[in-house]
PDB file of N, CA and C in Angstrom:
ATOM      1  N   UNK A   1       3.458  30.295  -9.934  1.00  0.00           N
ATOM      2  CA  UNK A   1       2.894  28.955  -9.816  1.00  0.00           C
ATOM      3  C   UNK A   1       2.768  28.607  -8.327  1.00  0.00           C
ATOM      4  N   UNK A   2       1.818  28.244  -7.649  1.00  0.00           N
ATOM      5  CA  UNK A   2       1.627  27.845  -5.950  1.00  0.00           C
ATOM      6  C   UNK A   2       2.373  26.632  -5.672  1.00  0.00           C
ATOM      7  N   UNK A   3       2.564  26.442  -5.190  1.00  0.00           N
ATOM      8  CA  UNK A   3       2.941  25.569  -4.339  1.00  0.00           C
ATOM      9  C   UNK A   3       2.012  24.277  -3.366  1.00  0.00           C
ATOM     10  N   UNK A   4       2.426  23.281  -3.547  1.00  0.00           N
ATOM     11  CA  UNK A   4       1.404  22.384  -2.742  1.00  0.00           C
ATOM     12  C   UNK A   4       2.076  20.780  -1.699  1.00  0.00           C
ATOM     13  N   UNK A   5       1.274  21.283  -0.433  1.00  0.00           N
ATOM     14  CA  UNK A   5       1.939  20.723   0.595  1.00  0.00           C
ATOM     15  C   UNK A   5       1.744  18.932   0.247  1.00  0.00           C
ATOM     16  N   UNK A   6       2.168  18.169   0.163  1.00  0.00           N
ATOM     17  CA  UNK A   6       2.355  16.556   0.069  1.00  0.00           C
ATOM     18  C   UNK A   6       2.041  16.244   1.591  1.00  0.00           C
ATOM     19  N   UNK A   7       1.776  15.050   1.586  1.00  0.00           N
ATOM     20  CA  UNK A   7       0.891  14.272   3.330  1.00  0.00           C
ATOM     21  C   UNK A   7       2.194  13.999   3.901  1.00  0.00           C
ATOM     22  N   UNK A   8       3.592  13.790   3.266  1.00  0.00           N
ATOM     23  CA  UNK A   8       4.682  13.181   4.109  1.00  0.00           C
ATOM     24  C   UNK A   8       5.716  14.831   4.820  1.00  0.00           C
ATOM     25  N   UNK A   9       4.668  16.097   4.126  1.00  0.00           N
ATOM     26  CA  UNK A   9       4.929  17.365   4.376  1.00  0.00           C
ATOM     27  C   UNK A   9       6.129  18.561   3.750  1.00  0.00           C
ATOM     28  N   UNK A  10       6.417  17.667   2.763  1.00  0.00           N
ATOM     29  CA  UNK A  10       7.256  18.318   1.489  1.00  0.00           C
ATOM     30  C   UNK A  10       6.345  19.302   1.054  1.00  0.00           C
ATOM     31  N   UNK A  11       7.231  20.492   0.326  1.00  0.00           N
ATOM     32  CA  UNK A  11       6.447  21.220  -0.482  1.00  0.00           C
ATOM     33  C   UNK A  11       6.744  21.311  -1.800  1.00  0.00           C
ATOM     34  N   UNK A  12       5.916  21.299  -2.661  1.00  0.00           N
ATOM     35  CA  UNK A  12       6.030  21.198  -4.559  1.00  0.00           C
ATOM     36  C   UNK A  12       5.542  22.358  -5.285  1.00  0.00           C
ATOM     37  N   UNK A  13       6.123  22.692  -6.341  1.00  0.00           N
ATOM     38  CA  UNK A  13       5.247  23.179  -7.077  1.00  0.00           C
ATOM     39  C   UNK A  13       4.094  22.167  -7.604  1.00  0.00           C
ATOM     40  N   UNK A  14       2.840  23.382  -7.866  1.00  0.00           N
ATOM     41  CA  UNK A  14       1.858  22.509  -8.375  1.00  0.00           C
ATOM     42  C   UNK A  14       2.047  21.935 -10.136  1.00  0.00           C
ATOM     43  N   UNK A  15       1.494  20.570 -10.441  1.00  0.00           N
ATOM     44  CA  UNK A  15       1.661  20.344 -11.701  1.00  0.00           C
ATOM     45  C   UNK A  15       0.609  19.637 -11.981  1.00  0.00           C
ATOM     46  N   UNK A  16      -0.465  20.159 -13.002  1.00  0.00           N
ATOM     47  CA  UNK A  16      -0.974  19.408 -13.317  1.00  0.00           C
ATOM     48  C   UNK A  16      -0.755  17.967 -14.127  1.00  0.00           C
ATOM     49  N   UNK A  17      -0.096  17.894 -14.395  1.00  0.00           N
ATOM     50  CA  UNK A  17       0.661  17.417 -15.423  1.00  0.00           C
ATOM     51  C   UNK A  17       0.232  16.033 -14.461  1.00  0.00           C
ATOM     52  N   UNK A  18       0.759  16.049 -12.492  1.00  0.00           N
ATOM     53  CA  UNK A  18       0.271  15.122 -11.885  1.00  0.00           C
ATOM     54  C   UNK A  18      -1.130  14.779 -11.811  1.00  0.00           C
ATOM     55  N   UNK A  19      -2.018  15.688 -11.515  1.00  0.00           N
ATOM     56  CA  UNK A  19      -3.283  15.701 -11.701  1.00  0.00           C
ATOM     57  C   UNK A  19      -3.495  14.657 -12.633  1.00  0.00           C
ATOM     58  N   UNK A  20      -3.413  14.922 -14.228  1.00  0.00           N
ATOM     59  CA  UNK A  20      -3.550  14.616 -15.196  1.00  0.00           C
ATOM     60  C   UNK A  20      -3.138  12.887 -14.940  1.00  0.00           C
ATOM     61  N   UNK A  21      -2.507  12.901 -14.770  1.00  0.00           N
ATOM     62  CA  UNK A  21      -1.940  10.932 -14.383  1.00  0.00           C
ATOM     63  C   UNK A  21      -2.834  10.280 -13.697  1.00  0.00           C
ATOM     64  N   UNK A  22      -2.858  11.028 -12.613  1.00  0.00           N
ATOM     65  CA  UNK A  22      -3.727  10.528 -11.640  1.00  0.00           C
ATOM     66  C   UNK A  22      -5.412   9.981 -11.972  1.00  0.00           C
ATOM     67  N   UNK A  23      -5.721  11.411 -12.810  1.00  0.00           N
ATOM     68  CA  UNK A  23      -6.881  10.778 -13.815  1.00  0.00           C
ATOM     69  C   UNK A  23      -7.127  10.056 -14.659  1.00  0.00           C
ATOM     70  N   UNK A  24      -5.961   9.590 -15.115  1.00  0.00           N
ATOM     71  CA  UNK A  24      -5.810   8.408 -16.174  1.00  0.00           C
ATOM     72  C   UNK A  24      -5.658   7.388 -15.343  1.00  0.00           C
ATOM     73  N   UNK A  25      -4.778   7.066 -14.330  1.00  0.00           N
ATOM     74  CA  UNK A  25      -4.692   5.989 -13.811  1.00  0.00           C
ATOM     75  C   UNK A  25      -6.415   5.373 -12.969  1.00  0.00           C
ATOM     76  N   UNK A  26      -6.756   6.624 -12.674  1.00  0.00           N
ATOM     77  CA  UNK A  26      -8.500   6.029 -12.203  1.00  0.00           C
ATOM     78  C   UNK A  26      -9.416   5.350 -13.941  1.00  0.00           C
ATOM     79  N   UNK A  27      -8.630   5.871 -14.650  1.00  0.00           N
ATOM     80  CA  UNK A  27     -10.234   5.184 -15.752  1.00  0.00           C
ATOM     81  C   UNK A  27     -10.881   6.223 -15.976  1.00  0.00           C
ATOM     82  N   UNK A  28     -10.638   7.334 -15.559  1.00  0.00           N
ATOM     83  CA  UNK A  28     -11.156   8.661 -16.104  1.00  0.00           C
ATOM     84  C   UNK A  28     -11.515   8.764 -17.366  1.00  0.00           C
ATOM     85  N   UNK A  29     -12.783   8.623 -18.194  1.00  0.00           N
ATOM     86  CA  UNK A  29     -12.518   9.155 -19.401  1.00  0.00           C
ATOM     87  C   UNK A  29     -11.894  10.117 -20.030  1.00  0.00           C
ATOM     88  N   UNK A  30     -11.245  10.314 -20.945  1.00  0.00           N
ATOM     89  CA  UNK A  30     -10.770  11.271 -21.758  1.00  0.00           C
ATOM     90  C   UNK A  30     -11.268  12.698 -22.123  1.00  0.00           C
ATOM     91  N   UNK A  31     -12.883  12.415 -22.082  1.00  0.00           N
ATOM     92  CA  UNK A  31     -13.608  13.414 -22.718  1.00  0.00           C
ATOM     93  C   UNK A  31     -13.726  14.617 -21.232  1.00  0.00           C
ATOM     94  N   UNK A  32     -13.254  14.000 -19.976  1.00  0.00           N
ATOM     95  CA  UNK A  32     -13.320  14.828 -18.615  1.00  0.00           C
ATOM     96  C   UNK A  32     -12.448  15.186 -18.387  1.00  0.00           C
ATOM     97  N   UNK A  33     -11.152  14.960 -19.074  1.00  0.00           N
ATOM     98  CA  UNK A  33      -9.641  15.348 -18.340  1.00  0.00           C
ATOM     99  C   UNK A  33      -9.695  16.478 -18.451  1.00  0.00           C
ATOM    100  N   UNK A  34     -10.170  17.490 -19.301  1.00  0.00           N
ATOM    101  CA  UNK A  34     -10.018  19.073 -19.436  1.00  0.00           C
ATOM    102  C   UNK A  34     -10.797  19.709 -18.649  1.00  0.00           C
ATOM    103  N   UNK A  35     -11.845  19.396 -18.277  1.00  0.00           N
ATOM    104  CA  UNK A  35     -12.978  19.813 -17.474  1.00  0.00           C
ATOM    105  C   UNK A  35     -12.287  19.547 -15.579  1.00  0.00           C
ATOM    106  N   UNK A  36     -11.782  18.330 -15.837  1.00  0.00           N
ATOM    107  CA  UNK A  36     -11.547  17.985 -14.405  1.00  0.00           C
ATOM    108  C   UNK A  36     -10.563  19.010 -14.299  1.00  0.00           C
ATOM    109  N   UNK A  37      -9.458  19.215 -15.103  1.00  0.00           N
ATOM    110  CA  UNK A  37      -8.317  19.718 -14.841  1.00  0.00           C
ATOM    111  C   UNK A  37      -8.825  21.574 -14.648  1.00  0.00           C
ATOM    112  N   UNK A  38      -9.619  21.757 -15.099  1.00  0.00           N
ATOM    113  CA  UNK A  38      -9.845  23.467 -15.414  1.00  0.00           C
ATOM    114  C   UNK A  38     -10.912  23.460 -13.854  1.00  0.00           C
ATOM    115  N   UNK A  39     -11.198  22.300 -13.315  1.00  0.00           N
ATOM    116  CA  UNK A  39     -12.201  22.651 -12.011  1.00  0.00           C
ATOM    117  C   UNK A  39     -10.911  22.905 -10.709  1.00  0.00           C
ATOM    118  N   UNK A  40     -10.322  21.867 -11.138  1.00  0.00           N
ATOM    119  CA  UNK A  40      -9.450  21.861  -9.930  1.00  0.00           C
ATOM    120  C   UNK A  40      -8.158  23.072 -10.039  1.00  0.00           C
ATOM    121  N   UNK A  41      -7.591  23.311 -11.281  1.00  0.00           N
ATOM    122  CA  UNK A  41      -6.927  24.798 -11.464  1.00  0.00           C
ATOM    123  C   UNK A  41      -7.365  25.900 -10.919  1.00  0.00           C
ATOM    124  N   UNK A  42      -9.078  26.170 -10.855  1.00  0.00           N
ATOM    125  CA  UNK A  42      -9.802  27.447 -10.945  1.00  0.00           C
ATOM    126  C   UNK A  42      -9.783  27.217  -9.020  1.00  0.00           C
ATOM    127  N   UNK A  43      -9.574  25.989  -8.080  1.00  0.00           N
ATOM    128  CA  UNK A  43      -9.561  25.997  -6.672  1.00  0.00           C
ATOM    129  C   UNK A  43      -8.441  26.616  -6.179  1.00  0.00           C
ATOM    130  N   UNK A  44      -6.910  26.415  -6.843  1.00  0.00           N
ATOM    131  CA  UNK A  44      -6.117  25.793  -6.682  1.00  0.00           C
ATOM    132  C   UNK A  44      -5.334  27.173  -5.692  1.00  0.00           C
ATOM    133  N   UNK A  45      -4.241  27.434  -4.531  1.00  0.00           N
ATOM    134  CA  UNK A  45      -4.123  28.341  -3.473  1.00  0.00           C
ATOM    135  C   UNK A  45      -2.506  27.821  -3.375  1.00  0.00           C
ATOM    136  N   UNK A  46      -1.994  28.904  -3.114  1.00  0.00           N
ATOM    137  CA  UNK A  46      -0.617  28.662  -2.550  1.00  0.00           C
ATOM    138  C   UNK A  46      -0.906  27.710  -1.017  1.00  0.00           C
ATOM    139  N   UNK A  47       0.250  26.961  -1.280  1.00  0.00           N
ATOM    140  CA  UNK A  47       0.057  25.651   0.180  1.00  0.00           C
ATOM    141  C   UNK A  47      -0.886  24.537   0.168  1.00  0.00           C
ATOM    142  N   UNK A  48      -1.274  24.658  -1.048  1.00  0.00           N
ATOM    143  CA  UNK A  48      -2.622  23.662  -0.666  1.00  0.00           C
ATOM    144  C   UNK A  48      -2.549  22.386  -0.446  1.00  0.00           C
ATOM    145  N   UNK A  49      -3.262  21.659   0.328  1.00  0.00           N
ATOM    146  CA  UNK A  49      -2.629  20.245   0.829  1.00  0.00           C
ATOM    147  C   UNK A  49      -3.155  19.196  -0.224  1.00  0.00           C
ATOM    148  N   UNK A  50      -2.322  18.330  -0.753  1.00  0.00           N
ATOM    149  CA  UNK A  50      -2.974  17.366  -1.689  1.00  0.00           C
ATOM    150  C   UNK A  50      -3.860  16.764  -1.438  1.00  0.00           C
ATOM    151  N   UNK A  51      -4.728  16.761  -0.287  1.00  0.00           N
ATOM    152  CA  UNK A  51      -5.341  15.831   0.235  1.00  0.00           C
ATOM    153  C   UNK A  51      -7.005  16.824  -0.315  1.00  0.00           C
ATOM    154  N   UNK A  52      -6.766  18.031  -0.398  1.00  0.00           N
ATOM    155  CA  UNK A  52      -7.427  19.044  -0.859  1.00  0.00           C
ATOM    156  C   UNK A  52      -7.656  18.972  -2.405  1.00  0.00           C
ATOM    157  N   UNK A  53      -6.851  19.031  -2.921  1.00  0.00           N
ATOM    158  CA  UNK A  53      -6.841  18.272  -4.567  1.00  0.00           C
ATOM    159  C   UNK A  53      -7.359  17.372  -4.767  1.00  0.00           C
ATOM    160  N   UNK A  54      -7.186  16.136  -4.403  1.00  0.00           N
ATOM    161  CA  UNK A  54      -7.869  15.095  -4.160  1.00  0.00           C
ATOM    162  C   UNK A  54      -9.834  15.601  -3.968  1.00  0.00           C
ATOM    163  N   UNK A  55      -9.748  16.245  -3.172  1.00  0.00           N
ATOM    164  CA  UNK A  55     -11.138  16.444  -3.203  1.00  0.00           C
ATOM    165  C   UNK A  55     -12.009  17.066  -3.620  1.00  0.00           C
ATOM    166  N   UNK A  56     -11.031  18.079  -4.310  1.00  0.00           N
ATOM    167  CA  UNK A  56     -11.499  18.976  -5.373  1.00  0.00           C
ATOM    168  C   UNK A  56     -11.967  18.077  -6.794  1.00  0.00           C
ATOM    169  N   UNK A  57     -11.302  17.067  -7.215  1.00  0.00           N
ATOM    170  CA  UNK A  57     -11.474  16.455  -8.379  1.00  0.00           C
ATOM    171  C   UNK A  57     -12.337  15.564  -8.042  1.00  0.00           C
ATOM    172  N   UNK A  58     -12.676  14.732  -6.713  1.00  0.00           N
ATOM    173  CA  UNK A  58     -14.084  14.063  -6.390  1.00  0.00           C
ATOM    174  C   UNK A  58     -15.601  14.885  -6.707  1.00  0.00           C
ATOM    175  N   UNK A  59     -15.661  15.883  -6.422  1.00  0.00           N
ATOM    176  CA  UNK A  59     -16.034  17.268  -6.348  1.00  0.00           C
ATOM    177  C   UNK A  59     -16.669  17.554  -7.539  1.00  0.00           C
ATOM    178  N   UNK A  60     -15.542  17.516  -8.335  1.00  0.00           N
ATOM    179  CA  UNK A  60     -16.286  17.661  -9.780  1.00  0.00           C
ATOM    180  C   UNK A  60     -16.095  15.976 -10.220  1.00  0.00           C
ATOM    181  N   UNK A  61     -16.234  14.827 -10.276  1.00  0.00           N
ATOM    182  CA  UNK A  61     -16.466  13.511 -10.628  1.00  0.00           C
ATOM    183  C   UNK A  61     -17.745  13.464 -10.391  1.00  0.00           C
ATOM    184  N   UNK A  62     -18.604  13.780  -9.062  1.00  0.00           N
ATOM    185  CA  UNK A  62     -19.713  13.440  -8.434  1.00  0.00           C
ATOM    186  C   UNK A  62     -20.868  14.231  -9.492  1.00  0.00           C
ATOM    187  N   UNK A  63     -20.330  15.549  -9.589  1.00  0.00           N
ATOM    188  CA  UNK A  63     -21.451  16.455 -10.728  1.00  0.00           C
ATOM    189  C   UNK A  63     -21.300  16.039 -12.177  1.00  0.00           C
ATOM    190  N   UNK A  64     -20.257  14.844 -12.678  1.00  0.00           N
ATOM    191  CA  UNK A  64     -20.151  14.182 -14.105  1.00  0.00           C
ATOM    192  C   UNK A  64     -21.138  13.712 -14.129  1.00  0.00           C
ATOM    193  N   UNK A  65     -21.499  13.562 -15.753  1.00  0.00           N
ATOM    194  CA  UNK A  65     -22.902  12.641 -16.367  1.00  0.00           C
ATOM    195  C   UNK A  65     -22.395  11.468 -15.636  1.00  0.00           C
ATOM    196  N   UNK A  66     -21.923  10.433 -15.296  1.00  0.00           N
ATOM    197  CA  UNK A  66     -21.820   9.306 -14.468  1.00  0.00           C
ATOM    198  C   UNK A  66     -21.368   9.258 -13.482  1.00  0.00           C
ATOM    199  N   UNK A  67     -21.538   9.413 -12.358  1.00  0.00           N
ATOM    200  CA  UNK A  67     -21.271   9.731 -10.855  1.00  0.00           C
ATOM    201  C   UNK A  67     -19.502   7.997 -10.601  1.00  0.00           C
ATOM    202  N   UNK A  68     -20.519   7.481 -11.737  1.00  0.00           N
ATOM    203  CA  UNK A  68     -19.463   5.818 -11.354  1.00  0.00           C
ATOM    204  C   UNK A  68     -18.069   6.039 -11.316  1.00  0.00           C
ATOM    205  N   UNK A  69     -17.786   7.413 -12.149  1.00  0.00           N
ATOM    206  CA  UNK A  69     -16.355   7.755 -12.408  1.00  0.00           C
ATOM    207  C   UNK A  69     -15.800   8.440 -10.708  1.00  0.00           C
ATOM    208  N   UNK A  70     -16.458   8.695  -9.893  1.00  0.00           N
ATOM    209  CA  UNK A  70     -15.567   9.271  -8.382  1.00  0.00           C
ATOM    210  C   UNK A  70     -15.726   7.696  -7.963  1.00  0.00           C
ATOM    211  N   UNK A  71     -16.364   7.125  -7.893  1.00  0.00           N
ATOM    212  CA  UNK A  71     -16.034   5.791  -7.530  1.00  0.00           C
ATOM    213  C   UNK A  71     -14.930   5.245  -7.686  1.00  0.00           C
ATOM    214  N   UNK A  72     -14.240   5.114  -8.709  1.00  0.00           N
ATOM    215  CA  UNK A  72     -13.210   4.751  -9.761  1.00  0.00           C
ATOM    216  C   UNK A  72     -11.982   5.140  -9.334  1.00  0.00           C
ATOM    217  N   UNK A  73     -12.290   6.842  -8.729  1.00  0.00           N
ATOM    218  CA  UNK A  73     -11.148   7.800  -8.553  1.00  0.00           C
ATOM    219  C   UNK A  73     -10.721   7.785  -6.943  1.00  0.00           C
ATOM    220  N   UNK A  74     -12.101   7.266  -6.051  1.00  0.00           N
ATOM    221  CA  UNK A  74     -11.861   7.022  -4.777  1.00  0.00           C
ATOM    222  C   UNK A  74     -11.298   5.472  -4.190  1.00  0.00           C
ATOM    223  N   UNK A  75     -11.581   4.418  -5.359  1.00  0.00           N
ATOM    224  CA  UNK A  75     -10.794   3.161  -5.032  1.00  0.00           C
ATOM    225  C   UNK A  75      -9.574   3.057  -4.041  1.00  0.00           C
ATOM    226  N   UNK A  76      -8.398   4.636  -4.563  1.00  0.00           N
ATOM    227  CA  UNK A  76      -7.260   3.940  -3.999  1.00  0.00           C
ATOM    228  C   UNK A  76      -7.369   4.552  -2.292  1.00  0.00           C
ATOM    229  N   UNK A  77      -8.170   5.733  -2.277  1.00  0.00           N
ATOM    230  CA  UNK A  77      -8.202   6.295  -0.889  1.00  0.00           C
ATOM    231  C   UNK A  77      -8.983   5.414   0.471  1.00  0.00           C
ATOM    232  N   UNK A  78      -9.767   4.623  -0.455  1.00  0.00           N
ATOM    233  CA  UNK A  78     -11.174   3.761   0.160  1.00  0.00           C
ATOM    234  C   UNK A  78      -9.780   2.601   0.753  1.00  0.00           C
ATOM    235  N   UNK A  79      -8.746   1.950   0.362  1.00  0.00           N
ATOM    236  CA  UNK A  79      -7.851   0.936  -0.067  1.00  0.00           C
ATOM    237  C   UNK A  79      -7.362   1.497   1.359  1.00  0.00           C
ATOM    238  N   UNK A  80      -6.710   2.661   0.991  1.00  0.00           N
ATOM    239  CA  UNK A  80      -5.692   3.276   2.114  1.00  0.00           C
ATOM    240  C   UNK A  80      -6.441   3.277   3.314  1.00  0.00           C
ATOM    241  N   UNK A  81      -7.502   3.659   3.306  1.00  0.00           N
ATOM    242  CA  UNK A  81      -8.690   3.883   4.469  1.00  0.00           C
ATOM    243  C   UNK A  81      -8.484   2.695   5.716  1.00  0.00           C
ATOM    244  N   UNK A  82      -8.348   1.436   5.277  1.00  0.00           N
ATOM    245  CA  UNK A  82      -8.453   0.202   5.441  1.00  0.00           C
ATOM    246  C   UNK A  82      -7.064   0.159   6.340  1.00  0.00           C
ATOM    247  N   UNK A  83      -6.559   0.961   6.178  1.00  0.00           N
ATOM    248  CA  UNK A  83      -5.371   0.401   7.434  1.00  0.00           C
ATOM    249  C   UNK A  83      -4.050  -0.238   6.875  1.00  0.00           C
ATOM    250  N   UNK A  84      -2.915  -0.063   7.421  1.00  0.00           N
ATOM    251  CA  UNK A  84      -2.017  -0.976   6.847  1.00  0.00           C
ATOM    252  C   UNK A  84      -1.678  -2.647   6.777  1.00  0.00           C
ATOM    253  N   UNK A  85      -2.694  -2.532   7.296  1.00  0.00           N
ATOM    254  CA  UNK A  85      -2.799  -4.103   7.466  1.00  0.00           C
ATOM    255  C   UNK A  85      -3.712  -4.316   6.265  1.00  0.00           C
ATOM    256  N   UNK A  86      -4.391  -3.642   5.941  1.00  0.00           N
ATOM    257  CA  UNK A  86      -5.427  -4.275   4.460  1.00  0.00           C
ATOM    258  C   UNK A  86      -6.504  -4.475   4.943  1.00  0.00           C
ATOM    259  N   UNK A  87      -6.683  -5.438   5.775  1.00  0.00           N
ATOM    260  CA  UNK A  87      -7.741  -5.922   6.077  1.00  0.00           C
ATOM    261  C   UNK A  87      -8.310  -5.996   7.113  1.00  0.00           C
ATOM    262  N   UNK A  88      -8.060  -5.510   8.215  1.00  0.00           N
ATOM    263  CA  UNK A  88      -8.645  -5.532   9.499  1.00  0.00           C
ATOM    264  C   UNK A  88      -9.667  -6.561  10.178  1.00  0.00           C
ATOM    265  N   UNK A  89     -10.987  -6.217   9.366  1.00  0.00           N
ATOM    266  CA  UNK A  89     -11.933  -7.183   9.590  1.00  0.00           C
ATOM    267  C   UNK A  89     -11.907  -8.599   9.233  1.00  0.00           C
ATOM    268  N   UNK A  90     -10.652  -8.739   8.829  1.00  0.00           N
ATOM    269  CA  UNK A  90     -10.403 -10.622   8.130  1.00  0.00           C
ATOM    270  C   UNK A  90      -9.818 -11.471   9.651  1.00  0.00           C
ATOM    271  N   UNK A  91      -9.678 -10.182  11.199  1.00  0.00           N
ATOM    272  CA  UNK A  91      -9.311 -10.777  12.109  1.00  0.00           C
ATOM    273  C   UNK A  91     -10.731 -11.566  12.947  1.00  0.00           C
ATOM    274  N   UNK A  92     -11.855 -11.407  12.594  1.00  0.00           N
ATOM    275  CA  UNK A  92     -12.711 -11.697  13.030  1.00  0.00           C
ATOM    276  C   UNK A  92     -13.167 -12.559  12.396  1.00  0.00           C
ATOM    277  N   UNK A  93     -13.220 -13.142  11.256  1.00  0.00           N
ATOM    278  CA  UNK A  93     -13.544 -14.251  10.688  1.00  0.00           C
ATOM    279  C   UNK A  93     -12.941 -15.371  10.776  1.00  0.00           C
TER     280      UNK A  93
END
């Protein structure tokens, strides 16, 4: 089973099992969880950085019959993007 590097630089075994959450918690339909999960398995490399996972499953969201679903799945990264402050641009208003 590989192993996969976390952003705070821990190393894990891989589990889909996380994957799998992660797609539920976006609103993922049901009818994609097997598909998503068998795209991102068939990438998947000893060390790989989650941040890589992550983009592997955008990856295949974007080629789904509804593109709206990587939208869905990129919410929380778009969120993080924004800085720890949240809001940045609310200093200018």
């Amino acid at each position: 089973m590989p192993y996969v590097l976390k952003a705070s630089g821990e190393v894990e075994l891989f589990s889909k099992d996380k994957v799998l959450a992660s797609i539920k918690r976006a609103g993922i339909p049901k009818s994609l969880w097997a598909d998503t999960l068998s795209h991102v398995e068939s990438k998947i490399y000893n060390n790989i950085p989650t941040s890589e996972i992550y983009q592997h499953v955008v990856e295949f969201l974007e080629k789904s019959p509804d593109p709206i679903y990587k939208s869905r799945y990129s919410l929380k990264k778009a969120i993080m993007d924004l800085g720890p402050t949240g809001y940045p641009f609310e200093h200018y208003v």
